[in-house]
N, C-alpha and C. Protein backbone atom coordinates (compact mmCIF):
# COMPACT_ATOMS: atom_id res chain seq x y z
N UNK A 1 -29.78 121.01 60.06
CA UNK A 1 -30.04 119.71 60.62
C UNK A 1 -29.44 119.56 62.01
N UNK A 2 -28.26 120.09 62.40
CA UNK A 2 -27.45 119.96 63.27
C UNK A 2 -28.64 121.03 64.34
N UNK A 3 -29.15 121.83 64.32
CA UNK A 3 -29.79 122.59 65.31
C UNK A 3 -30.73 121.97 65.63
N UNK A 4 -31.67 120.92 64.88
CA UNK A 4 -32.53 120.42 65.15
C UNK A 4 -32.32 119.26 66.54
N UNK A 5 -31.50 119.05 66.44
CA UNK A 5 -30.32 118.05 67.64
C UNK A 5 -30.15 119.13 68.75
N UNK A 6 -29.43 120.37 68.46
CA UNK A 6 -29.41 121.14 69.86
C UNK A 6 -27.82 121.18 69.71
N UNK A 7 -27.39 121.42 68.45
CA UNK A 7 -26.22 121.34 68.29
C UNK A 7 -25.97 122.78 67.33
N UNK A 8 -25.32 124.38 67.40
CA UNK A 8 -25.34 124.64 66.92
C UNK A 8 -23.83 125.66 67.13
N UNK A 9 -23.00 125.32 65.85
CA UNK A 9 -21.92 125.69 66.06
C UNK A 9 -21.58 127.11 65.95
N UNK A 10 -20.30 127.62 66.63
CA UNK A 10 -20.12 128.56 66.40
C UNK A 10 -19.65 129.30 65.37
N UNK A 11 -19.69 130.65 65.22
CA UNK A 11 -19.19 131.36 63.87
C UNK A 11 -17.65 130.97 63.83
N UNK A 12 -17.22 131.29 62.69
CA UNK A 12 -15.97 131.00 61.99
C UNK A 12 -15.93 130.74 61.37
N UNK A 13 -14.70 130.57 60.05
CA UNK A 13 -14.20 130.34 58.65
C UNK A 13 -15.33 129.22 58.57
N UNK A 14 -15.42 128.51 57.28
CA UNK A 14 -16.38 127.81 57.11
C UNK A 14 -15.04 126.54 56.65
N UNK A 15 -15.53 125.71 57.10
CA UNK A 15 -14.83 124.12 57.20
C UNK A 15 -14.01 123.83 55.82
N UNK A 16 -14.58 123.89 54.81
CA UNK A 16 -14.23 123.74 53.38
C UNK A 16 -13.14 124.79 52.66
N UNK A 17 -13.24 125.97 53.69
CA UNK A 17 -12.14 127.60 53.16
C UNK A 17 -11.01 126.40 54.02
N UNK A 18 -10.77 126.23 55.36
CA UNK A 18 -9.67 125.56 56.11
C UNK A 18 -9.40 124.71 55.67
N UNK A 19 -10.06 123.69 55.13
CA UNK A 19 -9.56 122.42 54.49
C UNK A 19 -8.52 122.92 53.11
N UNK A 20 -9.30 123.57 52.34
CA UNK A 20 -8.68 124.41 51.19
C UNK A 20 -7.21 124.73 51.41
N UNK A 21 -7.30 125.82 52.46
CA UNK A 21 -5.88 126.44 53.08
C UNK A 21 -4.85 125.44 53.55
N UNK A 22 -5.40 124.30 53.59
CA UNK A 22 -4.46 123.28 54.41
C UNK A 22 -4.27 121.77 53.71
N UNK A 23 -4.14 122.22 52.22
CA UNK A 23 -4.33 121.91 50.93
C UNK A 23 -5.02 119.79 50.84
N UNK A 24 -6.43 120.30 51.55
CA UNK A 24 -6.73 118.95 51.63
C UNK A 24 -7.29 118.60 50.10
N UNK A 25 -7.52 117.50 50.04
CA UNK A 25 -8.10 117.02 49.05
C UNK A 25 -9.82 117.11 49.00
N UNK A 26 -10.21 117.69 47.59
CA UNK A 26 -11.71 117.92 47.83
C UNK A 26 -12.71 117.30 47.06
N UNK A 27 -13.42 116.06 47.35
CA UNK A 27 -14.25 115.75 46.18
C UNK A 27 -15.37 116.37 45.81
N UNK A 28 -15.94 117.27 44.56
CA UNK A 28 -17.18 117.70 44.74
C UNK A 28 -18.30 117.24 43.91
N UNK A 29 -19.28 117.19 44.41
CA UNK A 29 -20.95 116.77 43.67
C UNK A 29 -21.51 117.62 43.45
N UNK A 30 -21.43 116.96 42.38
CA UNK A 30 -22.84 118.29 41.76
C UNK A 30 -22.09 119.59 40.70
N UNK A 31 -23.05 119.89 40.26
CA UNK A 31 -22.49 121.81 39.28
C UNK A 31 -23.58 122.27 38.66
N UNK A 32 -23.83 123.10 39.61
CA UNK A 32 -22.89 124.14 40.65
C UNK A 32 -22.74 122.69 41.97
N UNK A 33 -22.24 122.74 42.77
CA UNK A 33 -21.63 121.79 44.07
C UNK A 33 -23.07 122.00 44.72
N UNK A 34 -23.22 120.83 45.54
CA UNK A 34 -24.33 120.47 46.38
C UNK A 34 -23.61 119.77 47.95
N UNK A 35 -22.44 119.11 47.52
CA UNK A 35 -21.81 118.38 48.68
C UNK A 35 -20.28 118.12 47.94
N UNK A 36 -19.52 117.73 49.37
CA UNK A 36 -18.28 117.13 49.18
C UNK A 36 -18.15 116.83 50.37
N UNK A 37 -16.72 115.87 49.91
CA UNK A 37 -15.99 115.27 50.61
C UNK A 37 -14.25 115.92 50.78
N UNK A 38 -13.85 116.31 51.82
CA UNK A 38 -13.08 116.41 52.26
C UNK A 38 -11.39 115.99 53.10
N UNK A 39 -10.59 115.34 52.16
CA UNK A 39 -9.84 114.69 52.77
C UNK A 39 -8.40 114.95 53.18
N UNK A 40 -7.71 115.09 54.51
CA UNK A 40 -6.13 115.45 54.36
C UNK A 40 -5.67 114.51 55.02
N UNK A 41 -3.92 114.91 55.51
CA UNK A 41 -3.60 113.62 55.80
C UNK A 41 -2.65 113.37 57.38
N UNK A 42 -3.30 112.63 58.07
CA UNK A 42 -3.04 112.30 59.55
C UNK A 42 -1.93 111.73 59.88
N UNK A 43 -0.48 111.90 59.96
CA UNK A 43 0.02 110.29 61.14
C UNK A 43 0.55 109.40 58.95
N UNK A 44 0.38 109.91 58.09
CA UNK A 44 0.83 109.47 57.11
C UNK A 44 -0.56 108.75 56.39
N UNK A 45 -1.45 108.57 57.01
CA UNK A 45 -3.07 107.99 56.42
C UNK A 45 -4.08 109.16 55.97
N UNK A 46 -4.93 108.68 55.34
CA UNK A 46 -5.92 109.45 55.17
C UNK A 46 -7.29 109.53 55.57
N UNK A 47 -7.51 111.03 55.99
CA UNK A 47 -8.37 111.11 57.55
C UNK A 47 -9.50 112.20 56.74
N UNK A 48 -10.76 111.24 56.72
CA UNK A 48 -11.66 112.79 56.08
C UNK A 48 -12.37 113.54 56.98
N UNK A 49 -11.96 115.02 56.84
CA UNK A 49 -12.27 115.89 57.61
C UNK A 49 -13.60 116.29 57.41
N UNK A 50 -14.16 115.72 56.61
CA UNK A 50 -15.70 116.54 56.68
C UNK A 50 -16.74 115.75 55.67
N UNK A 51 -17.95 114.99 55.58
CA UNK A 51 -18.20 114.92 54.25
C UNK A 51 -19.69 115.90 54.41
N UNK A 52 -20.29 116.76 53.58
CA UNK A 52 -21.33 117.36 53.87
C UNK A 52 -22.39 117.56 52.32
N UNK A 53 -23.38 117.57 52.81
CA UNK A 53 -23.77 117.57 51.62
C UNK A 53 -25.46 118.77 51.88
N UNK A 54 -25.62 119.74 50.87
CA UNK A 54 -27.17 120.79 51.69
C UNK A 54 -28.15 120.25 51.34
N UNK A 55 -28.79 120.57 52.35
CA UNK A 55 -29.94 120.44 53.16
C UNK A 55 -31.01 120.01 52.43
N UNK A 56 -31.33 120.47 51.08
CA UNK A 56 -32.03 120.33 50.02
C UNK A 56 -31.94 119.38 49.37
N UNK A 57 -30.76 118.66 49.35
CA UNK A 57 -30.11 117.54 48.74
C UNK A 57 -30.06 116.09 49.26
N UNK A 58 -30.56 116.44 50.57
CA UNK A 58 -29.81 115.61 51.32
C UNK A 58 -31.20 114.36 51.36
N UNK A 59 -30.49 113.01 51.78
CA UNK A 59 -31.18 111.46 51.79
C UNK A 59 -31.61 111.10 50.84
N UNK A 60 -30.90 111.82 49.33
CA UNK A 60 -30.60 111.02 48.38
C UNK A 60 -29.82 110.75 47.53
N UNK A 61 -28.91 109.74 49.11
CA UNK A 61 -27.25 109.02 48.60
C UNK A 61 -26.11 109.74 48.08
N UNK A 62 -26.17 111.35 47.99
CA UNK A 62 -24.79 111.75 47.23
C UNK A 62 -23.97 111.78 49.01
N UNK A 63 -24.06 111.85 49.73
CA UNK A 63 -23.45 111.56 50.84
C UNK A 63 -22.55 109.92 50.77
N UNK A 64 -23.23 109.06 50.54
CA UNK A 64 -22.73 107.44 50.46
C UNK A 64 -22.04 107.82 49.16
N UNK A 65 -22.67 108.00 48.07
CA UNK A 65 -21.78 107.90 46.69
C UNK A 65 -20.36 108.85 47.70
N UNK A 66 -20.80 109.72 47.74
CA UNK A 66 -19.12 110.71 47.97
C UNK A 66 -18.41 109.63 48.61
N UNK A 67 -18.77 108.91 50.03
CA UNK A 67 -18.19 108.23 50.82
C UNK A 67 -17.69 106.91 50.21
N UNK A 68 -18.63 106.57 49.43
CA UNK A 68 -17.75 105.35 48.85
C UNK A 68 -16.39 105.84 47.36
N UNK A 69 -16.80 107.12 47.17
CA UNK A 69 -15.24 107.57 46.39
C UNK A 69 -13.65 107.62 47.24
N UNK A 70 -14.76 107.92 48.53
CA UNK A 70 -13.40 107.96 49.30
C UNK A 70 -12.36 107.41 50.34
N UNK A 71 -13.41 106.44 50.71
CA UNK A 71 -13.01 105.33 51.41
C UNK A 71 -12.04 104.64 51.18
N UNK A 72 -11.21 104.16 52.13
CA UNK A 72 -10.14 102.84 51.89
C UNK A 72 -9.71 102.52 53.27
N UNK A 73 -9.01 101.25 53.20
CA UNK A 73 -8.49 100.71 54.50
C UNK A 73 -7.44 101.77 55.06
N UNK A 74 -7.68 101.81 56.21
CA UNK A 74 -6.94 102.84 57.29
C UNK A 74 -7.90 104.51 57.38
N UNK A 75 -8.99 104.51 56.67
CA UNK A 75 -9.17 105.83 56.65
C UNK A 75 -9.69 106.24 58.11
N UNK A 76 -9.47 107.34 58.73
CA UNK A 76 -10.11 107.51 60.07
C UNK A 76 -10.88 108.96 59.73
N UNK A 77 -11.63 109.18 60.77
CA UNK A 77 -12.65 110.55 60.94
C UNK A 77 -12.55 110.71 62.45
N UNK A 78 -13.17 112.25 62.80
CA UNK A 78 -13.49 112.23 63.61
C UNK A 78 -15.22 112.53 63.56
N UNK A 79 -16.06 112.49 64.43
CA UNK A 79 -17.93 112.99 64.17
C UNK A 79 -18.33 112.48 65.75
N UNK A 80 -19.22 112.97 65.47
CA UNK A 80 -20.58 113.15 66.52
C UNK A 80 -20.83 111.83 66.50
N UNK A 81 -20.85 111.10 68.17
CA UNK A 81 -21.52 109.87 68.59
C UNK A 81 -22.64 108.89 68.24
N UNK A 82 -23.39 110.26 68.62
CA UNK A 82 -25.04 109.91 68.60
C UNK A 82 -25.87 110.51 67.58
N UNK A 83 -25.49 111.17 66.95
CA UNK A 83 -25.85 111.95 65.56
C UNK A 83 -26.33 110.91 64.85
N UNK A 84 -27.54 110.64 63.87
CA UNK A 84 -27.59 109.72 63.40
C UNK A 84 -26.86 109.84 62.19
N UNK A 85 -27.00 110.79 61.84
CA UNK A 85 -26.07 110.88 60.11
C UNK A 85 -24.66 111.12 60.02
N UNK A 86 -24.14 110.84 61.33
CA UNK A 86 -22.53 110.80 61.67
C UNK A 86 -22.04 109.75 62.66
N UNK A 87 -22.32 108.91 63.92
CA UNK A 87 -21.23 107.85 64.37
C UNK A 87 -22.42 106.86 64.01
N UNK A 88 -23.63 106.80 64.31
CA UNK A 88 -24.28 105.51 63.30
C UNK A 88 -24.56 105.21 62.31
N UNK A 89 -23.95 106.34 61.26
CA UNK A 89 -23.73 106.37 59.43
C UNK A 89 -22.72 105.57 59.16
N UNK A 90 -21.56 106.07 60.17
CA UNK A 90 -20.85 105.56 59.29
C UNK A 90 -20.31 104.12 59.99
N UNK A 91 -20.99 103.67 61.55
CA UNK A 91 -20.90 102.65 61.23
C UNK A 91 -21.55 101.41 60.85
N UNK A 92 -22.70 101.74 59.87
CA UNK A 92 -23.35 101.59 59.15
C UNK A 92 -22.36 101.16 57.66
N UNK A 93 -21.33 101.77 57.46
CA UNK A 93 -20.94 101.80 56.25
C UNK A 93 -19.28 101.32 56.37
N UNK A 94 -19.42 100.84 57.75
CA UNK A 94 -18.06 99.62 57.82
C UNK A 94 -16.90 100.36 58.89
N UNK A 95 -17.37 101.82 59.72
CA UNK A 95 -16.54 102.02 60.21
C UNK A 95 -16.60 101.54 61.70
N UNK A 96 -15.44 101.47 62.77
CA UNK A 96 -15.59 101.39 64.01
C UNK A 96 -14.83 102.53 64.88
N UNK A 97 -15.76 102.86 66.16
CA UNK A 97 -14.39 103.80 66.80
C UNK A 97 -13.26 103.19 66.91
N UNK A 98 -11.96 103.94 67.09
CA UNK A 98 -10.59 103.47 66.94
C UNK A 98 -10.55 104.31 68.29
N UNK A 99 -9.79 103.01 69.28
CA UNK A 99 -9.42 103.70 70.60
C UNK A 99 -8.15 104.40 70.33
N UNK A 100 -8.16 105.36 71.24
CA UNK A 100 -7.12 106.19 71.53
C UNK A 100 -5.75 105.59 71.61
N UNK A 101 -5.41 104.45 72.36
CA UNK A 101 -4.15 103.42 72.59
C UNK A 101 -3.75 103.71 70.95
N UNK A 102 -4.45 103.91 69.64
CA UNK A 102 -4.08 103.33 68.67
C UNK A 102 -3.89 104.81 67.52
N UNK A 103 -3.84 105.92 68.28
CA UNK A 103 -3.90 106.97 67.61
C UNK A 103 -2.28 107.82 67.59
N UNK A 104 -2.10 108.16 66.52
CA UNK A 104 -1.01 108.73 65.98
C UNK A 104 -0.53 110.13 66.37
N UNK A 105 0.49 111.08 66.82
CA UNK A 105 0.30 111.88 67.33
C UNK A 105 -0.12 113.06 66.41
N UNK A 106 -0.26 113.14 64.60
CA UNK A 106 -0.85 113.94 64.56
C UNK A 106 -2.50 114.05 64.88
N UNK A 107 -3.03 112.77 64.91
CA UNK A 107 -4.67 112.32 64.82
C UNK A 107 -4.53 113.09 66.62
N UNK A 108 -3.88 112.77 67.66
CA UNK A 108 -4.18 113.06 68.57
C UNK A 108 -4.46 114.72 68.89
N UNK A 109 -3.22 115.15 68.15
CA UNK A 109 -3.46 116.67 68.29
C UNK A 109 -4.32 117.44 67.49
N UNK A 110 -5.26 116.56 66.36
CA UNK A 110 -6.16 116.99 65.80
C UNK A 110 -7.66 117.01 66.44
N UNK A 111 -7.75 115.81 67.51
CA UNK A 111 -8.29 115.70 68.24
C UNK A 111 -8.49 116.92 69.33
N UNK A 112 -7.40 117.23 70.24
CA UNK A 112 -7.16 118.06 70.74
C UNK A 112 -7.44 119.70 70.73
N UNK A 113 -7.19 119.82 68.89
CA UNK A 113 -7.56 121.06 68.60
C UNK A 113 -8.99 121.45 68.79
N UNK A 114 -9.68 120.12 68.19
CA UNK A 114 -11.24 120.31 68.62
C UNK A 114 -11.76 120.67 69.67
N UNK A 115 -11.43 119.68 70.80
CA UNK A 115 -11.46 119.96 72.19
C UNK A 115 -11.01 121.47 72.54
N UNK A 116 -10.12 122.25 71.92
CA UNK A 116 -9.63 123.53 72.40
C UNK A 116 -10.79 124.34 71.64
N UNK A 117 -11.09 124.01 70.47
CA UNK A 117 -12.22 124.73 69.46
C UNK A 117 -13.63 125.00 70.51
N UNK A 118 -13.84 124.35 71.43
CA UNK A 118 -15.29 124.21 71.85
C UNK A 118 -15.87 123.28 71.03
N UNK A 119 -15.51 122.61 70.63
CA UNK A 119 -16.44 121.64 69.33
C UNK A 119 -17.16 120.23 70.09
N UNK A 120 -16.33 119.69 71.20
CA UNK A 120 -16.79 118.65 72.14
C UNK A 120 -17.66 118.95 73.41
N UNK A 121 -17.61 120.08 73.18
CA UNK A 121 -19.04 120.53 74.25
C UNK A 121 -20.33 120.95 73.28
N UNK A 122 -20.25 120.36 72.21
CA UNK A 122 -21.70 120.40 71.57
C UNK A 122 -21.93 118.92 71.09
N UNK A 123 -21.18 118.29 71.54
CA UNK A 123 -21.90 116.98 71.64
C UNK A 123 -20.71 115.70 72.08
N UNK A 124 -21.27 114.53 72.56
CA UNK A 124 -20.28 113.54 72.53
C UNK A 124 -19.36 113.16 71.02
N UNK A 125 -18.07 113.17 70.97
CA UNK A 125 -17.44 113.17 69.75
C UNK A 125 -16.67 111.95 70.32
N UNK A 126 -16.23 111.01 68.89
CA UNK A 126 -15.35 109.94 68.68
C UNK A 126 -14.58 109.79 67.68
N UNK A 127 -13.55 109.13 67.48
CA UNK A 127 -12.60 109.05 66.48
C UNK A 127 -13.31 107.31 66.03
N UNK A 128 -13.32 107.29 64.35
CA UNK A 128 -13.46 106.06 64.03
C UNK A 128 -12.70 105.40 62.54
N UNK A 129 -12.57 104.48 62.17
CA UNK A 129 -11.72 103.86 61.81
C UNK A 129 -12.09 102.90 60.55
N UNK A 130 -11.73 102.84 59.50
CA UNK A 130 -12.41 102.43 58.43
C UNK A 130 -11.14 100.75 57.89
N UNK A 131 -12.19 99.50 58.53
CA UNK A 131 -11.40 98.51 57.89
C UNK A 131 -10.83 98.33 59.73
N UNK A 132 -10.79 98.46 60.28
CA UNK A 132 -9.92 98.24 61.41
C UNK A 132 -10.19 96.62 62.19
């Protein structure tokens, strides 16, 4: 989906092995798994690193169901701007960007890492904010 945009990332570990290693929290759908949700923890809050769900599966709602398992006040993300199924999903589903003035220094240097990743030169990226 993401190539269809002109967005296509580079090789490396796959998102869900790192989250694993960096003992985030993992919700999964489905069995055998079809999608999850991904969550660790920022600045003392909880920040979901990923929610994804394949390709085959996808636009019918196990994305929202996951998201509404995991949601709560203070949760932040980071995603793609203009993506429709990432900064107008989710604020669609109650989130807002959270300016920078208001970011924590681990959220900042998580930020950062991206930016060092190459990950913000494949598209406009924002930090956003759940309940804010």
């Amino acid at each position: 989906m993401f190539a269809d945009e002109g967005i296509n990332f580079p090789p490396g570990p796959m998102v869900i092995e790192a989250m694993v290693a960096h003992g985030a929290e993992i919700l999964v759908a489905g069995d055998p798994p079809i999608g999850f949700a991904g969550i660790i923890a920022l600045d003392g809050h909880p920040h979901l690193e990923q929610i994804s769900v394949h390709a085959d599966h996808g636009r019918k709602g196990i994305g929202s169901r996951l998201l509404e398992e995991v949601i709560e006040p203070g949760l932040t993300l980071i995603t793609f701007r203009d993506i429709p199924w990432n900064g107008p999903w989710y604020a669609k589903h109650g989130f807002a960007e959270w300016p920078e003035t208001e970011w924590g220094p681990d959220l900042t240097r998580h930020w950062r890492t991206e930016i060092a990743a190459g990950l913000h030169t494949l598209g406009r990226r924002l930090v956003m904010r759940y309940g804010s």
